[in-house]
C-alpha atoms as a PDB file:
ATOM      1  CA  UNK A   1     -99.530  30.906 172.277  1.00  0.00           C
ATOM      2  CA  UNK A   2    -101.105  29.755 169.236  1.00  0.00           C
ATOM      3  CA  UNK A   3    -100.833  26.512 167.717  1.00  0.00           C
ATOM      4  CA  UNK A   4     -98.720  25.868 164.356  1.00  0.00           C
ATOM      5  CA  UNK A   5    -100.832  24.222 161.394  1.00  0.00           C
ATOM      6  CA  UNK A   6    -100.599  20.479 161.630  1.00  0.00           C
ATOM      7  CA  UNK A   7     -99.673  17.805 159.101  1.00  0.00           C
ATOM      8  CA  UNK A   8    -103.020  15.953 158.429  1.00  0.00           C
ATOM      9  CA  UNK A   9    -103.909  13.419 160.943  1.00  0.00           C
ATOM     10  CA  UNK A  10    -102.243  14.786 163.630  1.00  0.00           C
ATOM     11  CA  UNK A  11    -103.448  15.245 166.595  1.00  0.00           C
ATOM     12  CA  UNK A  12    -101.311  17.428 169.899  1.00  0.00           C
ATOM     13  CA  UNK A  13    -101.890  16.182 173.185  1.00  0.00           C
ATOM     14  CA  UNK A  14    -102.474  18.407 176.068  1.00  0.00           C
ATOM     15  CA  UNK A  15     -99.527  15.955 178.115  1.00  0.00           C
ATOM     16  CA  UNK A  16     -97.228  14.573 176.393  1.00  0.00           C
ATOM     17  CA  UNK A  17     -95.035  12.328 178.652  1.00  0.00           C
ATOM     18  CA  UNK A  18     -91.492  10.550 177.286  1.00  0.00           C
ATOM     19  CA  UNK A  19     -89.311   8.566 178.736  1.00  0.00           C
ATOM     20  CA  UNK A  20     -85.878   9.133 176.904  1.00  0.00           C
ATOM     21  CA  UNK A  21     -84.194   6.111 176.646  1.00  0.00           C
ATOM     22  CA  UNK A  22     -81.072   4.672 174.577  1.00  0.00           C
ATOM     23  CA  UNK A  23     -78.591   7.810 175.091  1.00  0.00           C
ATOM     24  CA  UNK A  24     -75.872   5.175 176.523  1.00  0.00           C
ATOM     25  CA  UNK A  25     -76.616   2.758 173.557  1.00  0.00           C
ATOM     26  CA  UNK A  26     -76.227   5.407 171.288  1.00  0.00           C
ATOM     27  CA  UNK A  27     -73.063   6.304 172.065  1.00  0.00           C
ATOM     28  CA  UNK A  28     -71.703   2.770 172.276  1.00  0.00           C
ATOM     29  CA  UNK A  29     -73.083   1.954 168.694  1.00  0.00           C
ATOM     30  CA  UNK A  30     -70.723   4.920 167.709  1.00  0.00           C
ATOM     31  CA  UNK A  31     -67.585   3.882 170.255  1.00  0.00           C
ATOM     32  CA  UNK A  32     -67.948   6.760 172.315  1.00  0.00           C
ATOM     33  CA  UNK A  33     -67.823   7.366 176.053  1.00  0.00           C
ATOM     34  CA  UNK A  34     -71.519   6.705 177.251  1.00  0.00           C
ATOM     35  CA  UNK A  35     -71.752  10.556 179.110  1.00  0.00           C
ATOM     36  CA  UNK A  36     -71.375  11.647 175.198  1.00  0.00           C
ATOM     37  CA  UNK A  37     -74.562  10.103 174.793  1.00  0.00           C
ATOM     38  CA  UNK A  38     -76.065  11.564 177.289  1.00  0.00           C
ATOM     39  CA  UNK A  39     -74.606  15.067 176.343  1.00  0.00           C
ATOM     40  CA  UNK A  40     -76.773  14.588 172.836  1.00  0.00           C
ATOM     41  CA  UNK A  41     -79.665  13.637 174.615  1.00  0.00           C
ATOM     42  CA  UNK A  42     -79.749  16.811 176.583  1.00  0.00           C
ATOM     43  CA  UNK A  43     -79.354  18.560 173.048  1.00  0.00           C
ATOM     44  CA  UNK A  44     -82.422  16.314 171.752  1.00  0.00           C
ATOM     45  CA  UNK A  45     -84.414  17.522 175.170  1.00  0.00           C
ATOM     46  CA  UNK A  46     -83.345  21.142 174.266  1.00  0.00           C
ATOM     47  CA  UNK A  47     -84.865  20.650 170.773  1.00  0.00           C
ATOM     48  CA  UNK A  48     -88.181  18.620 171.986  1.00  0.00           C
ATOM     49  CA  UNK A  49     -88.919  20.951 174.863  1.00  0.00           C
ATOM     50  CA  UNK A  50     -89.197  24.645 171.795  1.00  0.00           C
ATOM     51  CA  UNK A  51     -90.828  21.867 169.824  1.00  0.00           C
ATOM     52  CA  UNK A  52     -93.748  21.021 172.041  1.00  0.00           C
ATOM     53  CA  UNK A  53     -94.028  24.413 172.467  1.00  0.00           C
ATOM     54  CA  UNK A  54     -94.693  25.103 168.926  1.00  0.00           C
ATOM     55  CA  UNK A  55     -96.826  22.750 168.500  1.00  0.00           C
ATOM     56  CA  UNK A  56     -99.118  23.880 171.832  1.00  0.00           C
ATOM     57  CA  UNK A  57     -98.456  21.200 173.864  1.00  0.00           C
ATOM     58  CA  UNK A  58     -99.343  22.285 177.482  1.00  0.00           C
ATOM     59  CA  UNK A  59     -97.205  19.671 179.547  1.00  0.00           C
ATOM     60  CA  UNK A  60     -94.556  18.368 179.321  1.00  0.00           C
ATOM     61  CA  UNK A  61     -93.126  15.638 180.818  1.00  0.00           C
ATOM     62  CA  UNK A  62     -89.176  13.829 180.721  1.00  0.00           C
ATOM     63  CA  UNK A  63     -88.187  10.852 182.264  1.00  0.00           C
ATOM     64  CA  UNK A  64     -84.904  12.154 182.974  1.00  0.00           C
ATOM     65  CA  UNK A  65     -83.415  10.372 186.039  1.00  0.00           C
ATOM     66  CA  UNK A  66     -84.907   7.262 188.190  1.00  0.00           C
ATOM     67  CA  UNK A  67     -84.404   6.279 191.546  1.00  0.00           C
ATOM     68  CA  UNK A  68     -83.059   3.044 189.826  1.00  0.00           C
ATOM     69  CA  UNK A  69     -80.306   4.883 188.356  1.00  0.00           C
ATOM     70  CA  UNK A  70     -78.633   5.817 191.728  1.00  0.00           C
ATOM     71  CA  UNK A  71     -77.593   2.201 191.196  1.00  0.00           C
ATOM     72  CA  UNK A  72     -75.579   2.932 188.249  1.00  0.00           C
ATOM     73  CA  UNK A  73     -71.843   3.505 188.222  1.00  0.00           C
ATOM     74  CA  UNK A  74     -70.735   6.281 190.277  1.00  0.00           C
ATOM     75  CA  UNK A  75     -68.533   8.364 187.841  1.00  0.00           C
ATOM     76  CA  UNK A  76     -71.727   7.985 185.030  1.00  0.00           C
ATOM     77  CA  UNK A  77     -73.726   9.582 188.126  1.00  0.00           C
ATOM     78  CA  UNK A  78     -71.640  12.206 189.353  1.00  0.00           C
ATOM     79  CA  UNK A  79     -71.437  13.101 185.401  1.00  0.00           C
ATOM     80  CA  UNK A  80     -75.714  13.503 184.873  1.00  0.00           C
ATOM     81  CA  UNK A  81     -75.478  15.010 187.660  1.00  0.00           C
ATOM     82  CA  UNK A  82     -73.170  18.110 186.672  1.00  0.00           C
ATOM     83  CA  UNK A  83     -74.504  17.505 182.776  1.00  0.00           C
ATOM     84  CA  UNK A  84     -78.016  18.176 184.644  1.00  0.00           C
ATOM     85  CA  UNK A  85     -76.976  21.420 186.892  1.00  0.00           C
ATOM     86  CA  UNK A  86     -74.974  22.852 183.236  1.00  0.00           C
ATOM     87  CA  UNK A  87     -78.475  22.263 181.401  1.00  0.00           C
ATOM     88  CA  UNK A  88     -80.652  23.906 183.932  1.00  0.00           C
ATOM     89  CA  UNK A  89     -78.065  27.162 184.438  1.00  0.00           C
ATOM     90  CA  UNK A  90     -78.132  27.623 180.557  1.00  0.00           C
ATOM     91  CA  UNK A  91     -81.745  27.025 179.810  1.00  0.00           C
ATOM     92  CA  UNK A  92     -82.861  29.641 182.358  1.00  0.00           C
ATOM     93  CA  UNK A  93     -83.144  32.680 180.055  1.00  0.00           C
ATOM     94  CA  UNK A  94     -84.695  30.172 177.382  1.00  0.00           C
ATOM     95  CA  UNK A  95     -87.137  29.078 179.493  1.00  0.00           C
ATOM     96  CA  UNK A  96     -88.298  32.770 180.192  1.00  0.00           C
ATOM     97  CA  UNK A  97     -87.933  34.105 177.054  1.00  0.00           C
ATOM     98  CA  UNK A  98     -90.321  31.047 176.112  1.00  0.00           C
ATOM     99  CA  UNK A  99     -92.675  31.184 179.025  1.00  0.00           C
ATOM    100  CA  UNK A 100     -91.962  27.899 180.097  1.00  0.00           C
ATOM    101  CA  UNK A 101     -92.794  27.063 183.872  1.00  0.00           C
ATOM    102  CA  UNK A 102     -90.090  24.396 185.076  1.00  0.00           C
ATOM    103  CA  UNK A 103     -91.613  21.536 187.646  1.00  0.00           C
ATOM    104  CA  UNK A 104     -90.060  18.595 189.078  1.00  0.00           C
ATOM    105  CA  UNK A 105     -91.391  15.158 190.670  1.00  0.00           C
ATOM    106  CA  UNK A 106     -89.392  12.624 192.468  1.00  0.00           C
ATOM    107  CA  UNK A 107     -87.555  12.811 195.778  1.00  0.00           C
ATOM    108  CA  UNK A 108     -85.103  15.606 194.494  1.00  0.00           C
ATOM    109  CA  UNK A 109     -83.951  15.316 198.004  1.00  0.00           C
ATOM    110  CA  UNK A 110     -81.242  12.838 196.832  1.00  0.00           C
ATOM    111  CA  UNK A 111     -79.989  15.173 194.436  1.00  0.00           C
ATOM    112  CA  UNK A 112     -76.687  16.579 195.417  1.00  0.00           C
ATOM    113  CA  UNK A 113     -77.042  20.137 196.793  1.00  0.00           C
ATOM    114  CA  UNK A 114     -75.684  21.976 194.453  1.00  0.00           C
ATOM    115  CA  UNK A 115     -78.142  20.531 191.815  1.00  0.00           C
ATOM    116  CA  UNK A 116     -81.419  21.207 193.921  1.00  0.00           C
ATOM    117  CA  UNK A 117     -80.119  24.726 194.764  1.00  0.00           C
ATOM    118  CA  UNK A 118     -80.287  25.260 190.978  1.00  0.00           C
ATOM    119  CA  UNK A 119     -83.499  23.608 190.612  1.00  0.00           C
ATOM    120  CA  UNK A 120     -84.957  25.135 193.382  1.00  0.00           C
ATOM    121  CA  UNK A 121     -84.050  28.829 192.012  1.00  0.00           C
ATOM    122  CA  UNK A 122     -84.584  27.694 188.178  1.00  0.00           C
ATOM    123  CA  UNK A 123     -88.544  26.277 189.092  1.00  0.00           C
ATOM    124  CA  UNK A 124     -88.768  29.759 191.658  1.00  0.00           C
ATOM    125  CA  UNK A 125     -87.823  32.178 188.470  1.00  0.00           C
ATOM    126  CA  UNK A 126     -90.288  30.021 185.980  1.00  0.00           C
ATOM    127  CA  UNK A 127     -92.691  29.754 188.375  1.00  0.00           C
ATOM    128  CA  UNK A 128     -95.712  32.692 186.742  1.00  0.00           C
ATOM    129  CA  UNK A 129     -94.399  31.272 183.598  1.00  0.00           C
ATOM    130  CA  UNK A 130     -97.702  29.749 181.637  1.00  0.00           C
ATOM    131  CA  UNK A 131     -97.344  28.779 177.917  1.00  0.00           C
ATOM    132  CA  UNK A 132     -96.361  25.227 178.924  1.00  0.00           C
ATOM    133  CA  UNK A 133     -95.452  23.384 182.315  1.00  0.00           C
ATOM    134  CA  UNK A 134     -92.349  21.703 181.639  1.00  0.00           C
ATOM    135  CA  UNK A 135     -91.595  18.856 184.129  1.00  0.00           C
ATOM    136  CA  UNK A 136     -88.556  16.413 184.868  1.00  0.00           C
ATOM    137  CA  UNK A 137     -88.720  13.195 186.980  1.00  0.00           C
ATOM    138  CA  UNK A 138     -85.748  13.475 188.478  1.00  0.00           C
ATOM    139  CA  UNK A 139     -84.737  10.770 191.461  1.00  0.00           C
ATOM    140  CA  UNK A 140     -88.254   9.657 190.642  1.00  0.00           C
ATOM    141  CA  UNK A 141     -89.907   5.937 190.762  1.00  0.00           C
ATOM    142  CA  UNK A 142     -93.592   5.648 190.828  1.00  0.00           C
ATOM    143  CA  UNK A 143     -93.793   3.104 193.386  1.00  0.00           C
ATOM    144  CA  UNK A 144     -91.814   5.502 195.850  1.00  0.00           C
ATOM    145  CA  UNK A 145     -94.033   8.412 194.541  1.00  0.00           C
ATOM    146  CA  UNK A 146     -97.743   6.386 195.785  1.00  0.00           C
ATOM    147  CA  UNK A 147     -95.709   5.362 198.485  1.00  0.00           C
ATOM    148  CA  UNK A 148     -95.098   8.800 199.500  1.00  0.00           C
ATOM    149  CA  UNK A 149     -98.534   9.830 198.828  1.00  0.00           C
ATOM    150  CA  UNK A 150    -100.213   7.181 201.242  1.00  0.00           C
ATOM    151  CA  UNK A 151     -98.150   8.260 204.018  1.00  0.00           C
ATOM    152  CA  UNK A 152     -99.616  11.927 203.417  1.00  0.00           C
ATOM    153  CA  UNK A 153    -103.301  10.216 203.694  1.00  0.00           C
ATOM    154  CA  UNK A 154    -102.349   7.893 206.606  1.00  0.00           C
ATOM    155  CA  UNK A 155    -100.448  11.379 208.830  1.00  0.00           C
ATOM    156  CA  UNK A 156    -104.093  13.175 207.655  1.00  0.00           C
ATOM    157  CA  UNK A 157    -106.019   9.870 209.051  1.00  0.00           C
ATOM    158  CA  UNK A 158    -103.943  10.163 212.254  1.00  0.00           C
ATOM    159  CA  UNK A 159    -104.070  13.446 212.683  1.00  0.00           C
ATOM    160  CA  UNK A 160    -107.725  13.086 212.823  1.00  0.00           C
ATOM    161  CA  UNK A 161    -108.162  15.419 209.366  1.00  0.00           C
ATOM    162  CA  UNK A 162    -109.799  12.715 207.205  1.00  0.00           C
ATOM    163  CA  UNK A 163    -111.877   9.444 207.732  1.00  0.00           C
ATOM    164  CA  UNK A 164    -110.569   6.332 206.093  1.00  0.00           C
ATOM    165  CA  UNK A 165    -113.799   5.871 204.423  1.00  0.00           C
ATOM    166  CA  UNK A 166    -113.522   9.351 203.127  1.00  0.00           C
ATOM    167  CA  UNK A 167    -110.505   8.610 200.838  1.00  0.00           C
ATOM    168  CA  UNK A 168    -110.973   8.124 196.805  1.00  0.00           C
ATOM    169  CA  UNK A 169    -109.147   8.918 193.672  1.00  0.00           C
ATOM    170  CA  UNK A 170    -109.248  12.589 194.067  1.00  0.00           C
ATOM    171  CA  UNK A 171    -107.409  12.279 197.694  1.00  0.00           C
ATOM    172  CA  UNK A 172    -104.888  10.126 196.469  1.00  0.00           C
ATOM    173  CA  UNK A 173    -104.241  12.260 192.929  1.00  0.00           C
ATOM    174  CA  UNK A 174    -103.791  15.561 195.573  1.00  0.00           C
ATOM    175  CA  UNK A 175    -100.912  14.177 197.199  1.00  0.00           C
ATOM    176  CA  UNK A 176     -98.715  13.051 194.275  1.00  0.00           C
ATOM    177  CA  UNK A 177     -95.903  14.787 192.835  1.00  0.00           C
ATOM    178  CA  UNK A 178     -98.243  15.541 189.865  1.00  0.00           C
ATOM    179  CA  UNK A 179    -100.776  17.468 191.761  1.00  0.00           C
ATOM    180  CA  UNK A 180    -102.516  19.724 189.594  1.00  0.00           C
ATOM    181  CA  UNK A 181    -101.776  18.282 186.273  1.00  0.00           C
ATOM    182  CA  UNK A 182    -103.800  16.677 183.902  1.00  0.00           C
ATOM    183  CA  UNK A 183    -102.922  13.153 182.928  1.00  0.00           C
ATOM    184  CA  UNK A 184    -100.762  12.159 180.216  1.00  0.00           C
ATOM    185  CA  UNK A 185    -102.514  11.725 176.992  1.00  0.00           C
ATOM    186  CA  UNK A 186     -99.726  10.027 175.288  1.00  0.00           C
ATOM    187  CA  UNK A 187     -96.643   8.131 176.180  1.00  0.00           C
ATOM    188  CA  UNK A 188     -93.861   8.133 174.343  1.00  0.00           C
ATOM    189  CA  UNK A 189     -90.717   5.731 175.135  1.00  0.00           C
ATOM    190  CA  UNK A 190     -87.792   5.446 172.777  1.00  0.00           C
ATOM    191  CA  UNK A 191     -85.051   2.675 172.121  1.00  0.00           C
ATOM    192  CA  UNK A 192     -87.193  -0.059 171.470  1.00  0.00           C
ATOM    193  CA  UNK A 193     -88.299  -0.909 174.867  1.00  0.00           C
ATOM    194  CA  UNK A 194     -91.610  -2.108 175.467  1.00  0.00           C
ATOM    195  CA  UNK A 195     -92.232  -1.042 179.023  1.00  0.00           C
ATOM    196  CA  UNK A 196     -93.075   1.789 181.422  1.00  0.00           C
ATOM    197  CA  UNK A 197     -90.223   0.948 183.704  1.00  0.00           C
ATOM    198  CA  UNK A 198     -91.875   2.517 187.042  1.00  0.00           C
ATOM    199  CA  UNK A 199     -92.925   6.058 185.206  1.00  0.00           C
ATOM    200  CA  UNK A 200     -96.348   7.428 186.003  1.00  0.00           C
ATOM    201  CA  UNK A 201     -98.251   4.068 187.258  1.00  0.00           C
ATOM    202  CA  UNK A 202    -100.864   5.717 188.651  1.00  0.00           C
ATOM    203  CA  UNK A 203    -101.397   8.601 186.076  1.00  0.00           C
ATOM    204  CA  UNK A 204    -100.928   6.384 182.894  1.00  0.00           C
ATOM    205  CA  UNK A 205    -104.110   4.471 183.480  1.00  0.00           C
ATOM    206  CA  UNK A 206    -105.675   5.602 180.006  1.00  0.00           C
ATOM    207  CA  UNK A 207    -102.786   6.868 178.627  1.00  0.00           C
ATOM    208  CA  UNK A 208    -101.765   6.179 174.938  1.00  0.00           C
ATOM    209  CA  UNK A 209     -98.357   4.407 174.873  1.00  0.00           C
ATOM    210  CA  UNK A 210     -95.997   4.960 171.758  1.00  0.00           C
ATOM    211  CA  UNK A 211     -92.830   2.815 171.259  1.00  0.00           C
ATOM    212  CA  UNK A 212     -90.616   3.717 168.705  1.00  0.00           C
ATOM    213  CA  UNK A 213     -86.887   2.203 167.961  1.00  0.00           C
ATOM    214  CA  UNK A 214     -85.565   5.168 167.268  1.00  0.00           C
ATOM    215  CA  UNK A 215     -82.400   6.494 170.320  1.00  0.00           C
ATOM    216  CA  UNK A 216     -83.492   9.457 172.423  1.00  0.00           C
ATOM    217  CA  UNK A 217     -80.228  11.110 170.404  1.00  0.00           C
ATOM    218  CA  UNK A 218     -82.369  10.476 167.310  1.00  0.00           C
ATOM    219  CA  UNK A 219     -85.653  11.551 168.102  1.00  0.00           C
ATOM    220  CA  UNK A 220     -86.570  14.615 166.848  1.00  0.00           C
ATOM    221  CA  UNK A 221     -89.226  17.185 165.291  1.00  0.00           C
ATOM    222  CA  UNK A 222     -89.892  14.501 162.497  1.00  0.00           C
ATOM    223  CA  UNK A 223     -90.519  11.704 164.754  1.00  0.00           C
ATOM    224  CA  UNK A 224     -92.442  13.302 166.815  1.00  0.00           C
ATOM    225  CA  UNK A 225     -94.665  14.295 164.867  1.00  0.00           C
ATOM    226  CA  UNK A 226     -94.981  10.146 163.800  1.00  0.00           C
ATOM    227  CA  UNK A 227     -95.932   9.861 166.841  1.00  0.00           C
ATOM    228  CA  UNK A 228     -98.782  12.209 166.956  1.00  0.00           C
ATOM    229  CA  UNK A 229    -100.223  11.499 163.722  1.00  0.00           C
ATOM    230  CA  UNK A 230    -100.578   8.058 165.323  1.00  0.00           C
ATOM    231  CA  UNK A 231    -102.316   9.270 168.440  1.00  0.00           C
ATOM    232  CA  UNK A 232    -104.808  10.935 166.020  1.00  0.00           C
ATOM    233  CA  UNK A 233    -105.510   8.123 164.468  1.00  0.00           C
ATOM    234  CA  UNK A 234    -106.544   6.213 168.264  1.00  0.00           C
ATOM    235  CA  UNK A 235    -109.913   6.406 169.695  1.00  0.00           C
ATOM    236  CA  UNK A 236    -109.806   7.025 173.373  1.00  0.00           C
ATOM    237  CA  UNK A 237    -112.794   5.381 175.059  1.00  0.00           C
ATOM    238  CA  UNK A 238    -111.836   5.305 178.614  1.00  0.00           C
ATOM    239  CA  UNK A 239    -113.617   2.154 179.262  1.00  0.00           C
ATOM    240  CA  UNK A 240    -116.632   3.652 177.270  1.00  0.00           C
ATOM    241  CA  UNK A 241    -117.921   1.434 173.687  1.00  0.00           C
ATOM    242  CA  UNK A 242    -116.705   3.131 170.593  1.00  0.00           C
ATOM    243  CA  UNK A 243    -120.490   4.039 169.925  1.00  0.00           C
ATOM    244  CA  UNK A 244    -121.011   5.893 173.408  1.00  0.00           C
ATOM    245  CA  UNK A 245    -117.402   7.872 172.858  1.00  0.00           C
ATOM    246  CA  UNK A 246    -118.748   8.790 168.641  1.00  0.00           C
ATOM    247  CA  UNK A 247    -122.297   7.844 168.238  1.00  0.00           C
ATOM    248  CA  UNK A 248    -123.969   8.065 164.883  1.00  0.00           C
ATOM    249  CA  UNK A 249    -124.856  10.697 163.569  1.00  0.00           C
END
């Protein structure tokens, strides 16, 4: 996969992460059921996911269901949930005809059957697919994710497999749902909200963050690439001085 020429400035990301937010505002704004907002957010997903691809983008990751949102009415959920088991049946042949590998993270457990049956066989089928990883956090929270991850260290401590003193960053990165994937290089959170809202805590440490007003509905090939022009305009020093990450020449 080659990369398309790029509007000056801009720079792609190897991980792009996004949480789509403001699909239930949109619709409101508009007087219209809140599940049609979500319906045009899947269509905006649709349209970011051959995007990112164009552009080269290796990873890609959507915010696309929290724990948190179990909480939320129970028609609204039983309605993602069937909006998310239509999207992944009809994106199937897409996703192989564009070489996309499907992941997930979160405790997909929770999911109704039906919906990890689909997931299961959809991520199975993509699975040798390697022009870009796409990946959904679906009944994910962060906090439950490291959570999950220390009790995979502490069964390896008990088990006698590993010495407490023997643990570090690259024990605890193995046993996350992201194993195996670079870190996000840039964040990208719609609606106007300033905040990471329990997404990635552990991976975003250097991360870029992006906040843009604009609805998930709304966000599209143009403002995407807003984004990324701005990321190519940010120096990423990972704690470094901005002499030691460009010195003079």
């Amino acid at each position: 996969m080659k990369n398309l020429e790029l509007d000056s400035g801009m720079r792609v990301p190897e991980h792009l992460a996004i949480i789509m937010d403001g699909n239930g505002r949109w619709a409101e704004q508009r007087q219209l059921p809140r599940i049609l907002g979500h319906h045009h957010g899947v269509e905006a997903a649709k349209a970011m996911v051959e995007e990112c691809r164009r552009l080269g983008i290796r990873f890609l990751t959507l915010y696309a269901f929290s724990s948190e949102n179990w909480g939320r009415p129970a028609d609204e959920v039983r309605s993602l949930m069937e909006l998310l088991n239509r999207f992944l049946a009809q994106e199937l042949d897409s996703l192989l005809a564009q070489n996309i590998r499907l992941r997930v993270i979160g405790d997909i457990r929770q999911l109704p059957s039906g919906v990890r049956s689909t997931l299961e066989a959809t991520m199975a089928r993509t699975a040798h697919n390697s022009d870009m990883v796409l990946t959904l956090a679906l009944s994910y929270g962060s906090r439950d994710e490291i959570l999950r991850a220390v009790r995979r260290l502490a069964e390896a401590v008990g088990q006698g497999l590993l010495q407490p003193n023997q643990i570090d960053e690259d024990h605890l990165t193995q046993v996350l749902d992201t194993a195996g994937m670079p870190e996000p290089d840039l964040l990208i959170r719609t609606s106007g909200e300033m905040r990471i809202s329990n997404f990635l805590l552990w991976q975003l440490a250097y991360t870029e963050l992006y906040f843009t007003e604009v609805l998930w509905p709304d966000f599209g090939p143009a403002q995407l690439r807003q984004a990324l022009r701005e990321f190519g305009r940010r120096q990423r020093r990972f704690g470094l001085t901005a002499r030691q990450v460009q010195p003079d020449n």
